[in-house]
Each structure stands twice: as structure tokens, then as C-alpha cells.
N, C-alpha and C. Protein backbone atom coordinates (compact mmCIF):
# COMPACT_ATOMS: atom_id res chain seq x y z
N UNK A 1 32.02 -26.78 25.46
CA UNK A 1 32.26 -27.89 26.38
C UNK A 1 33.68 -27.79 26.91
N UNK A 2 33.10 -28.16 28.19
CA UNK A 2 35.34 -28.06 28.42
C UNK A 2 35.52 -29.30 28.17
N UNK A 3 36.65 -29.50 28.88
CA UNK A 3 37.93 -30.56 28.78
C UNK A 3 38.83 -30.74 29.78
N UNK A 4 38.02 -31.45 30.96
CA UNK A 4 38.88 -31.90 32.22
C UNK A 4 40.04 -32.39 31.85
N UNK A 5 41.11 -31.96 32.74
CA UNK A 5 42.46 -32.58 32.71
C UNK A 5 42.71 -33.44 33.85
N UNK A 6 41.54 -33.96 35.12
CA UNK A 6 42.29 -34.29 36.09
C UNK A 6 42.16 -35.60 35.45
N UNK A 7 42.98 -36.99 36.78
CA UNK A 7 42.85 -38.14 36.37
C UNK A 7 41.56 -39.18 36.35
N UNK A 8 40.29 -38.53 36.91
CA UNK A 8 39.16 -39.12 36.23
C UNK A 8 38.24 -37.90 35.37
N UNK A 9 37.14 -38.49 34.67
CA UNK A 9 36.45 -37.37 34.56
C UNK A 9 35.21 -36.56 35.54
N UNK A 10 35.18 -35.65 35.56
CA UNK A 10 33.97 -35.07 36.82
C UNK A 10 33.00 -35.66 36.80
N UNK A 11 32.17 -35.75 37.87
CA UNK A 11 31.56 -36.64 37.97
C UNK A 11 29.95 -36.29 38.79
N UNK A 12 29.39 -36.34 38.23
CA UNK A 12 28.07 -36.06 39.36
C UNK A 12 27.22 -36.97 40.06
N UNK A 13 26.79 -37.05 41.19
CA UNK A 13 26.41 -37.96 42.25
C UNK A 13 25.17 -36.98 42.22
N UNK A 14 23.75 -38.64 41.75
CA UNK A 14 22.75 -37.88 41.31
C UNK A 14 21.13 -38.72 42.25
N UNK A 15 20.71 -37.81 42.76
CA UNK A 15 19.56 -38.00 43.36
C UNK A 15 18.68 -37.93 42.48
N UNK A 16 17.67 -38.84 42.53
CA UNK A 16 16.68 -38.28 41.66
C UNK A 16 15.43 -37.79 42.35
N UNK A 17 14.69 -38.23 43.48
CA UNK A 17 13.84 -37.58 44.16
C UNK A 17 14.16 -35.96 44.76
N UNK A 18 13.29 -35.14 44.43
CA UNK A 18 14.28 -34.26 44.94
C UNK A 18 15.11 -32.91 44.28
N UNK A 19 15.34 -33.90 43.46
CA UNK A 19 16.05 -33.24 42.28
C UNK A 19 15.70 -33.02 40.83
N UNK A 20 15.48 -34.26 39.98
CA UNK A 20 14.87 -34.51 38.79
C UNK A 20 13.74 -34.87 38.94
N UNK A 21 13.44 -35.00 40.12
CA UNK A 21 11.31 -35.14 39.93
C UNK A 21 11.32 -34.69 41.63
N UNK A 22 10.37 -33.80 41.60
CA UNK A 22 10.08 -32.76 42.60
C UNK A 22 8.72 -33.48 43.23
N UNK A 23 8.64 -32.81 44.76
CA UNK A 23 6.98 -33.17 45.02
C UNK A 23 6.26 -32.38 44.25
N UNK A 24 6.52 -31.08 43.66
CA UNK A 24 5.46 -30.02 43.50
C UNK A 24 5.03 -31.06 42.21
N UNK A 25 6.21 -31.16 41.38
CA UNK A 25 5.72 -31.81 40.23
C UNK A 25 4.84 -32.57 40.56
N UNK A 26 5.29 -33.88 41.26
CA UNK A 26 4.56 -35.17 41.51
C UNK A 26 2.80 -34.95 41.68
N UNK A 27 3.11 -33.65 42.28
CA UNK A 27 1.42 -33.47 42.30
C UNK A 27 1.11 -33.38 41.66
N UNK A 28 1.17 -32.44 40.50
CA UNK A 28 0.48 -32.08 38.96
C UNK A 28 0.36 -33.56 38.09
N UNK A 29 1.74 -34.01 38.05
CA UNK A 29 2.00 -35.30 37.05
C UNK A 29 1.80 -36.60 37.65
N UNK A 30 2.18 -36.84 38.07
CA UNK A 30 2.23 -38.04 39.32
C UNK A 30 3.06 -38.59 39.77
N UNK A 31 2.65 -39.39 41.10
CA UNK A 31 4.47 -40.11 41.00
C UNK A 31 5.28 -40.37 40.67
N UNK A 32 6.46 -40.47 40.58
CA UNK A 32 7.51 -41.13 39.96
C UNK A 32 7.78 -40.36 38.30
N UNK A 33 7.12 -39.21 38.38
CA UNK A 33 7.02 -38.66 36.79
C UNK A 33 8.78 -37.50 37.50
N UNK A 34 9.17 -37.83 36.19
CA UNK A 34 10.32 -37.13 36.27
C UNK A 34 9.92 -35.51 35.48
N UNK A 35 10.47 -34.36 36.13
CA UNK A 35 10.50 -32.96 35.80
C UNK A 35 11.04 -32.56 34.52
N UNK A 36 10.78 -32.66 33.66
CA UNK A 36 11.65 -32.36 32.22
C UNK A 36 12.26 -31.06 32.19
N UNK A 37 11.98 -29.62 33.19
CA UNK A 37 12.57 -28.52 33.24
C UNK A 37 13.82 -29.25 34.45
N UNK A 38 13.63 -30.08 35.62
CA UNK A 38 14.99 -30.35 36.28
C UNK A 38 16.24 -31.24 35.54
N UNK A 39 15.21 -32.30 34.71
CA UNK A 39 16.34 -33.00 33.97
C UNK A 39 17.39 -32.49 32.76
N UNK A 40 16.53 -31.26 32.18
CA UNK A 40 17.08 -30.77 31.23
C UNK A 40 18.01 -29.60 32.05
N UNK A 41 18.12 -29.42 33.05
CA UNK A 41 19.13 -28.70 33.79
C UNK A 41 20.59 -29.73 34.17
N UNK A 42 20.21 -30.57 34.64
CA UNK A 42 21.21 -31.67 35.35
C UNK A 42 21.81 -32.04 33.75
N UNK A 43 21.38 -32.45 32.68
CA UNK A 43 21.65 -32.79 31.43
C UNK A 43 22.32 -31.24 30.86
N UNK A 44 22.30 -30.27 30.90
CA UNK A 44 23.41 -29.21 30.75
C UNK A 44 24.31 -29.41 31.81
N UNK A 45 24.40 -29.98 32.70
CA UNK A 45 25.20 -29.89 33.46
C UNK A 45 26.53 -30.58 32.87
N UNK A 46 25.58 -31.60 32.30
CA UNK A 46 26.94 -32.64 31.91
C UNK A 46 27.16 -32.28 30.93
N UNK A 47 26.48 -31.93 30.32
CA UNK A 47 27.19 -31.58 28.85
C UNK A 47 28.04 -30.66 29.02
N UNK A 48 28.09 -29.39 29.23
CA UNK A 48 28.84 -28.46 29.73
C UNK A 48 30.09 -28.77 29.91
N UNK A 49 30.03 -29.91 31.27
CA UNK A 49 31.52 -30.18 31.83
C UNK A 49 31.98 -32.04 31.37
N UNK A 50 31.21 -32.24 30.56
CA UNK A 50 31.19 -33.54 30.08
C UNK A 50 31.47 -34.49 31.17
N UNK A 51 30.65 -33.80 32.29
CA UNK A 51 30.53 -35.21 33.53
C UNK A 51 29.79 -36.60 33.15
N UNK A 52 30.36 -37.39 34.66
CA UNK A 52 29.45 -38.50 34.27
C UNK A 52 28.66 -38.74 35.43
N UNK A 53 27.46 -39.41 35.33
CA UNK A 53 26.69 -39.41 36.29
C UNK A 53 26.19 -41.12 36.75
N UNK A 54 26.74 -40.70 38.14
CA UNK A 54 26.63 -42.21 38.68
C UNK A 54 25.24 -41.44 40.21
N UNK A 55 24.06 -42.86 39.76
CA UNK A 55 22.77 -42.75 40.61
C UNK A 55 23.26 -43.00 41.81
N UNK A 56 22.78 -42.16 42.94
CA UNK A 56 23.12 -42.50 44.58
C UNK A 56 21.55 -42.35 44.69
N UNK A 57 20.14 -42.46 43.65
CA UNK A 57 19.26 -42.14 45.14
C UNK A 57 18.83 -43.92 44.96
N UNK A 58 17.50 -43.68 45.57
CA UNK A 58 17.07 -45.30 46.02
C UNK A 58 16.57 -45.67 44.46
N UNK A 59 16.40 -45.34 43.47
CA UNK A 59 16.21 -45.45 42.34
C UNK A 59 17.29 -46.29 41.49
N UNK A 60 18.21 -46.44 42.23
CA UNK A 60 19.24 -47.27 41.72
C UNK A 60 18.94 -48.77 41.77
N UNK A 61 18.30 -49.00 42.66
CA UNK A 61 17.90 -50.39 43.15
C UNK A 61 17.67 -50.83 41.89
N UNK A 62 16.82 -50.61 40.98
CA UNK A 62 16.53 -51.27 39.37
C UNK A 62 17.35 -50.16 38.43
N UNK A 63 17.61 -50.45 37.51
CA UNK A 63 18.23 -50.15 36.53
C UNK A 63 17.33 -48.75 36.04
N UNK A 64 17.60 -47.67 36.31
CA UNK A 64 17.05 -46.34 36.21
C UNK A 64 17.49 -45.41 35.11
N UNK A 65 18.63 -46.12 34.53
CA UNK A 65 18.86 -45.38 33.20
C UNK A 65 18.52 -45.19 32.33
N UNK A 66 17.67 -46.31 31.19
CA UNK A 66 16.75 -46.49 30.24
C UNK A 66 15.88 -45.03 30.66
N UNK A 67 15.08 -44.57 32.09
CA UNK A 67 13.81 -43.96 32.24
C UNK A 67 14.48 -42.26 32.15
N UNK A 68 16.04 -42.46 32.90
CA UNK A 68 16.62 -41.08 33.18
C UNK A 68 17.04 -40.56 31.65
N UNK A 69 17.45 -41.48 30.56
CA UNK A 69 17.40 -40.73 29.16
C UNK A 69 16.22 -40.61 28.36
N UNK A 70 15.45 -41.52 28.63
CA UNK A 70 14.39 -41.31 28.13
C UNK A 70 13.46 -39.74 28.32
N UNK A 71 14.03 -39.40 29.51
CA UNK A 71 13.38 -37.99 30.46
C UNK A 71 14.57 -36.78 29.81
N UNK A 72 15.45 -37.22 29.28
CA UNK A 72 16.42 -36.08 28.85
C UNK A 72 18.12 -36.06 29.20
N UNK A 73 18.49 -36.86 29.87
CA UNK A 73 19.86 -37.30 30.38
C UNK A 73 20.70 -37.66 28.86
N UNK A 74 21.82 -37.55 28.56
CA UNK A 74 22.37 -38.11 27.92
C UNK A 74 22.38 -39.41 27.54
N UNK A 75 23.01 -40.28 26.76
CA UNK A 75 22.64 -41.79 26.68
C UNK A 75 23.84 -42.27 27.16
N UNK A 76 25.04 -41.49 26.74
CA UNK A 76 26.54 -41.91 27.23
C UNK A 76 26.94 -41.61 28.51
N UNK A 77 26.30 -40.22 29.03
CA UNK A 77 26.53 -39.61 30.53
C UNK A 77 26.59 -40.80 31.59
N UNK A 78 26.48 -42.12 31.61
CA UNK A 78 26.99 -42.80 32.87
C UNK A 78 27.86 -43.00 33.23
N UNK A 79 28.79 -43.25 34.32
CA UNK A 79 29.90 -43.65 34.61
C UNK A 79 29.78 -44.84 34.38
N UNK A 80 30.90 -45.83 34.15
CA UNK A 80 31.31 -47.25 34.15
C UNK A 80 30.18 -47.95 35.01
N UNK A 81 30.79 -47.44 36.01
CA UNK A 81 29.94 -47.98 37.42
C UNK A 81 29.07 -46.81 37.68
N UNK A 82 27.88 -47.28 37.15
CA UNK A 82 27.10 -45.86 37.46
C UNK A 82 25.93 -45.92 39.05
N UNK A 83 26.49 -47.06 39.74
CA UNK A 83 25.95 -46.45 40.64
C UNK A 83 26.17 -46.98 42.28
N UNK A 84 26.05 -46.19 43.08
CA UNK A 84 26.72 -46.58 44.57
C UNK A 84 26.31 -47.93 45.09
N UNK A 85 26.94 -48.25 45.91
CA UNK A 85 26.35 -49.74 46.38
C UNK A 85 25.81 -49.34 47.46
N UNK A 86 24.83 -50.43 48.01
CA UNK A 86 23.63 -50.11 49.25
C UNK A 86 24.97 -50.37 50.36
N UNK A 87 25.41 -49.87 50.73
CA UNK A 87 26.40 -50.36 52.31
C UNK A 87 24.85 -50.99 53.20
N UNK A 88 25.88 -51.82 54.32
CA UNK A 88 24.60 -52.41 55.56
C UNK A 88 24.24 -51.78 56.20
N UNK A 89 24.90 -49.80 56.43
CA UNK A 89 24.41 -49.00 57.28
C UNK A 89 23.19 -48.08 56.09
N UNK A 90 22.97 -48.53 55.05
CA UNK A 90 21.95 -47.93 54.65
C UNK A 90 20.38 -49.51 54.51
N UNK A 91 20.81 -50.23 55.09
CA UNK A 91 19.23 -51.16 55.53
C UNK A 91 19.49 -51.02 56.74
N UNK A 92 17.92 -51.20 56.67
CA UNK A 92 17.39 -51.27 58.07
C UNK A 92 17.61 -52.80 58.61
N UNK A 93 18.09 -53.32 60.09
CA UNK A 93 18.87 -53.98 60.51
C UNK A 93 17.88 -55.28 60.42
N UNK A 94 16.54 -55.11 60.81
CA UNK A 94 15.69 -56.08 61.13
C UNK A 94 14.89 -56.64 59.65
N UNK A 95 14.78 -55.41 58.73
CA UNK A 95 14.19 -55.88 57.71
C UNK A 95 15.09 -55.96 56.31
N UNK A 96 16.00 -55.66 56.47
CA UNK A 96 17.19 -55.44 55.09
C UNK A 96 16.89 -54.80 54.23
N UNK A 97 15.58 -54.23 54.09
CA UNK A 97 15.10 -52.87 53.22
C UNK A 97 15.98 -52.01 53.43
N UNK A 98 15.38 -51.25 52.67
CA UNK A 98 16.59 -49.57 52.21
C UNK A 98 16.03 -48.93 53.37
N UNK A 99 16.62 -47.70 54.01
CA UNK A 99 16.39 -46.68 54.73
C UNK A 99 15.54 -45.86 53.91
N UNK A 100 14.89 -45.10 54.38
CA UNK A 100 14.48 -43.42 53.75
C UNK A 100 15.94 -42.86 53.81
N UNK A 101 15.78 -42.02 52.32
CA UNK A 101 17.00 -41.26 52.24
C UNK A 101 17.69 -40.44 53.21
N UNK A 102 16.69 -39.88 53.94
CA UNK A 102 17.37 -39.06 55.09
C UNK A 102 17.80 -40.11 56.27
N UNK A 103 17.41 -41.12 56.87
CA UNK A 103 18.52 -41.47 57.44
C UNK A 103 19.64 -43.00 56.67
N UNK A 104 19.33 -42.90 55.51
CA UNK A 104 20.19 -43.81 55.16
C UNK A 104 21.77 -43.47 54.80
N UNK A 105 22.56 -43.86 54.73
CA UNK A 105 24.49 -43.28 54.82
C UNK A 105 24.72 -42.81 53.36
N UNK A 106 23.78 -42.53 52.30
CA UNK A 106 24.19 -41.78 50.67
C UNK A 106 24.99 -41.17 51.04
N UNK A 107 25.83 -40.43 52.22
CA UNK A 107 26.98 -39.95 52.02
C UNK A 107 28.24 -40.92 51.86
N UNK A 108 27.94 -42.24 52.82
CA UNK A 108 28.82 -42.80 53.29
C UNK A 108 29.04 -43.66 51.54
N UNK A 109 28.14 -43.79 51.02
CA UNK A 109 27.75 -44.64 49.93
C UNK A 109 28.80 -43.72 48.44
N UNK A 110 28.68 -42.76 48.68
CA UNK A 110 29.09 -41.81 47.73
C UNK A 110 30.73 -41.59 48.18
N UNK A 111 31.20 -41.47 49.48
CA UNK A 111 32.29 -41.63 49.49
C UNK A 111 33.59 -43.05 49.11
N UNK A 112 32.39 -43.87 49.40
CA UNK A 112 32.87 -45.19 48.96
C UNK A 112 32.93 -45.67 47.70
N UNK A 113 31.92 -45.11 46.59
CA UNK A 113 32.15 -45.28 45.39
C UNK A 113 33.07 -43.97 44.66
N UNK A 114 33.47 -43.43 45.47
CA UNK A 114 34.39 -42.30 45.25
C UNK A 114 35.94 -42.82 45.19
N UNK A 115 36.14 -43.21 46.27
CA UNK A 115 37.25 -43.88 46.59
C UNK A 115 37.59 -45.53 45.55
N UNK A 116 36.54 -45.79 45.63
CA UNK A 116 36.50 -47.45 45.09
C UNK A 116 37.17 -47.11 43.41
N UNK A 117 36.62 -45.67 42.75
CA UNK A 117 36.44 -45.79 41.65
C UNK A 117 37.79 -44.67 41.29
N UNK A 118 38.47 -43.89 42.07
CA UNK A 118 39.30 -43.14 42.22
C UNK A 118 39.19 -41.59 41.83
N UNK A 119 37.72 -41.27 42.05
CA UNK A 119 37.18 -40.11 42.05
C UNK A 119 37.30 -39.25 42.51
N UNK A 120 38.38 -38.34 42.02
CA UNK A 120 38.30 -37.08 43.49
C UNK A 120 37.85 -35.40 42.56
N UNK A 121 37.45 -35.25 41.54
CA UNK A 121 36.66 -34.25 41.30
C UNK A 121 34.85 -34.34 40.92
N UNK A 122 34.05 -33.95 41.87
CA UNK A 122 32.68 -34.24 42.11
C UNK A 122 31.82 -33.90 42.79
N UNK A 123 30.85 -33.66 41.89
CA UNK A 123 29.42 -32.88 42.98
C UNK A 123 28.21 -33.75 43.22
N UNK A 124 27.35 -33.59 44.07
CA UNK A 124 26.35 -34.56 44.66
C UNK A 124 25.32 -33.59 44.49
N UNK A 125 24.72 -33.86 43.84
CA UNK A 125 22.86 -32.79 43.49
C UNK A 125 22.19 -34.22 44.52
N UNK A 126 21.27 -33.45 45.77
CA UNK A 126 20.85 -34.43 46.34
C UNK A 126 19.79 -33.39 47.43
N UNK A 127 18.78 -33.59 47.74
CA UNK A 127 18.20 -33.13 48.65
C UNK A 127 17.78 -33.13 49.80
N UNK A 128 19.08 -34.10 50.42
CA UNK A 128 19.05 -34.67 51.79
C UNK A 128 20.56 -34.47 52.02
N UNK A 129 21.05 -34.30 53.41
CA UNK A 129 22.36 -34.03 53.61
C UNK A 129 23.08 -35.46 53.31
N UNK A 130 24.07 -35.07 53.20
CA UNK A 130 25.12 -36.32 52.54
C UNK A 130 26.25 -36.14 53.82
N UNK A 131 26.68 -35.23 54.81
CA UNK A 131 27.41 -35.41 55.30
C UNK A 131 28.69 -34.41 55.33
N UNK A 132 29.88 -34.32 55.95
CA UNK A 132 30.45 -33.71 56.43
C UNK A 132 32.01 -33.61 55.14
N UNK A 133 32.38 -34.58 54.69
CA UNK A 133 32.81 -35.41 53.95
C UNK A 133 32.70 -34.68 52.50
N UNK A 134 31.64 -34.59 52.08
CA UNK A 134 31.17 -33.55 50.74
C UNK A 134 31.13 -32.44 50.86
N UNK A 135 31.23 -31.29 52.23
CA UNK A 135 30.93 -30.30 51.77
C UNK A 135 32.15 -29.62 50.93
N UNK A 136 31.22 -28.37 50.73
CA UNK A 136 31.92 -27.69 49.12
C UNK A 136 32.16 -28.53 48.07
N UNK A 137 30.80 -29.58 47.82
CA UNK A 137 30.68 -30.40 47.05
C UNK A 137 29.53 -31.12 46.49
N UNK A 138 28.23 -30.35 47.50
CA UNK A 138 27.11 -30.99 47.48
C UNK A 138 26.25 -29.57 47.14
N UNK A 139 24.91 -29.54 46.37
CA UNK A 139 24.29 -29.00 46.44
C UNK A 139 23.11 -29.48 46.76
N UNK A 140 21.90 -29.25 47.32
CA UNK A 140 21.10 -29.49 48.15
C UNK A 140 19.75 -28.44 47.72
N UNK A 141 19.30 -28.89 46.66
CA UNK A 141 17.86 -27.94 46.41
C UNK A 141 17.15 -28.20 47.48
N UNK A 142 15.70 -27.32 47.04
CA UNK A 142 14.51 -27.66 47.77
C UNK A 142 13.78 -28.91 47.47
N UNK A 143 13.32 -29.79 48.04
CA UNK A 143 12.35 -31.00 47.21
C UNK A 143 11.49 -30.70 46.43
N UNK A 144 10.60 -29.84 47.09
CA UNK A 144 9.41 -29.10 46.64
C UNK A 144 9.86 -28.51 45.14
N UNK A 145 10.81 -27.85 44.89
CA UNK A 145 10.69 -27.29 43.83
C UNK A 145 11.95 -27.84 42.87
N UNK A 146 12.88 -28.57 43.53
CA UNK A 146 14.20 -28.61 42.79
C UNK A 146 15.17 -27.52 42.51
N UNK A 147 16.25 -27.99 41.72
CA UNK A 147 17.20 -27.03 41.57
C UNK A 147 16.83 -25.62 40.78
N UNK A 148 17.34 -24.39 41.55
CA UNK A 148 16.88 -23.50 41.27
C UNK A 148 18.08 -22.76 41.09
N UNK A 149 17.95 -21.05 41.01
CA UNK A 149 18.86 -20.39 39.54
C UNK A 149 20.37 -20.55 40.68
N UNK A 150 20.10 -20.31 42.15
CA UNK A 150 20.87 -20.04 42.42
C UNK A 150 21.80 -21.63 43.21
N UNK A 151 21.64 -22.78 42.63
CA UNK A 151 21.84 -23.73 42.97
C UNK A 151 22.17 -24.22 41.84
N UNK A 152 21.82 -23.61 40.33
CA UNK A 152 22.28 -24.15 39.29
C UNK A 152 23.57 -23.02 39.07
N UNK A 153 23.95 -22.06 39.87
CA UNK A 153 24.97 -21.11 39.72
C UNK A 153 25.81 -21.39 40.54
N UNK A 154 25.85 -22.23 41.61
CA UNK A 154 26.61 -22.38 42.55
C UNK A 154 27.03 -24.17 42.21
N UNK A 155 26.27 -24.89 41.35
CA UNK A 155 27.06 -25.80 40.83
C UNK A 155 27.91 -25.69 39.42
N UNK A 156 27.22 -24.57 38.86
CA UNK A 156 28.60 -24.15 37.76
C UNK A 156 29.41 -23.75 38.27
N UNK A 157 29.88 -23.45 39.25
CA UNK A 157 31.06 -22.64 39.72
C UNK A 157 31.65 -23.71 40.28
N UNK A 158 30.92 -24.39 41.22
CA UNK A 158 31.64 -26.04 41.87
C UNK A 158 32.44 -26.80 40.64
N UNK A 159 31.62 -26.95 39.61
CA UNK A 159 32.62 -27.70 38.64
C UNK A 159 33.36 -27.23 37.70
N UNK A 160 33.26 -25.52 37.25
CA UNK A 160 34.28 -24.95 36.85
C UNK A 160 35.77 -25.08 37.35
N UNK A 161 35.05 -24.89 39.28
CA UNK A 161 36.53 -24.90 39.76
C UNK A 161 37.66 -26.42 39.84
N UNK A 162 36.62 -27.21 39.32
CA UNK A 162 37.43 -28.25 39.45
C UNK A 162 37.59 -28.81 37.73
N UNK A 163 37.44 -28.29 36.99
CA UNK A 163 37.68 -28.26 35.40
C UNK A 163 38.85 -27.37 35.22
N UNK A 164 40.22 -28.05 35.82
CA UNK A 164 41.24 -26.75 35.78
C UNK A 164 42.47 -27.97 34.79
N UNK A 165 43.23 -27.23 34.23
CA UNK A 165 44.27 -27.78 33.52
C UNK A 165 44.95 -28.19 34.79
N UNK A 166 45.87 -29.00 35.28
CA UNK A 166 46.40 -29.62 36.39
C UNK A 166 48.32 -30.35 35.75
């Protein structure tokens, strides 16, 4: 395990559609069934770099942690504030519902609980673009299948490089 030196600890910004439960899965298992080969990836993740993981997808709306350890997540892995707030550019104007992820602002949402919380080493596992703002900071699987070898190699290296003595 390392041992971040910056002034928060790393942090991962975590989708769960997408990411920890796939469509391919969803077909076999069913909705809302979380991937136990994606979660047990994202859960080395943290362990590894002893991140913490604050929810950005729409799954946040209810309290999603109880289901995300229960599936294999750590029990301690949350941040304080583990999860982004809905900004008004992510409802829709007429009905105050959530957006679909793709056009709702999870970037704008993630930069704001970035800032709010004084976060500046962090990656976003998410399968919808987040924006301009994150890059060299976001990884972006396939939905269909989730994070794969070379998306789980290109986020070890994202948070190696920011696991530096400072």
C-alpha cells in the first residue's frame, strides 16, 4: 500500500453504471446487479493507493454505500463527504428530476466537490465524459463491458503519479 503525502488523500470519483455494473452484466444478472469482477477491481484500486471514494453517478440520490460494500468496496473507503451534490444544471428545468448521465454536468458536480472539499489529487472512473476540466484524470471504460486491462493500467499509473512524496 502506499502512503500519499499530498494535503488530502487521493481520491476516486466513482460511477457506478458503467463501471461497477455493466450492461453486458445487467443482462445475464439483472438490473441494478453490481459486477463483482468490476467492483473487485475499483476495490484494489483503493486499497493499493488507500483512496477514498466519493459517488458522482445518479446512485447517489439514496444512500448507495451499504449495497457498494456489500458488492466488495471497502467499508472505510468513503470520503467524509462521499458524495457530489446534484447542481441545478444537472435537473431538468421543467421537471427537477436528474438528467441522464450524459447530459447531466457530473463534471461540473465533481469539480465542485473537488474544490468544496480541497481535493486536488483524483481520478473519475465514469463512462460518460466529464469534461474538459478532468482530463488526464478521468478514465472512461466501455459500458458494455467496464473497466478493462488497459484502463485498469492507465489508472494505476494516473494515481501512482500523483502518490508522490511532495
Amino acid at each position: 500500500m502506499n502512503e500519499h503525502r499530498g494535503a488530502a488523500p487521493l481520491t476516486i470519483y466513482l460511477d457506478v453504471d458503467g463501471v461497477v455494473t455493466t450492461v453486458g452484466y445487467q443482462r445475464q444478472a439483472g438490473k441494478d446487479r453490481l459486477n463483482p469482477t468490476q467492483v473487485a477491481l475499483v476495490a484494489g484500486l483503493v486499497t493499493e493507493f488507500d483512496a477514498k471514494v466519493v459517488v458522482s453517478s445518479t446512485w447517489r440520490v439514496d444512500d448507495c454505500r451499504p449495497t457498494l460494500v456489500k458488492a466488495g468496496l471497502p467499508e472505510a473507503c468513503f470520503h467524509p463527504d462521499w458524495r457530489t451534490a446534484i447542481l441545478p444544471t444537472s435537473r431538468d428545468a421543467e421537471t427537477g428530476g436528474m438528467l441522464p448521465a450524459e447530459r447531466a454536468g457530473r463534471g461540473d458536480e465533481i469539480a465542485e466537490h473537488a474544490a468544496r472539499n480541497r481535493i486536488s489529487d483524483y481520478l473519475v472512473l465514469d463512462d460518460v465524459a466529464v469534461g474538459p476540466a478532468h482530463v488526464g484524470r478521468h478514465i472512461r471504460p466501455n459500458a458494455e463491458s467496464g473497466l478493462g486491462e488497459a484502463d485498469m493500467a492507465q489508472a494505476r499509473s494516473l494515481l501512482a503519479g500523483m502518490d508522490v512524496v511532495r
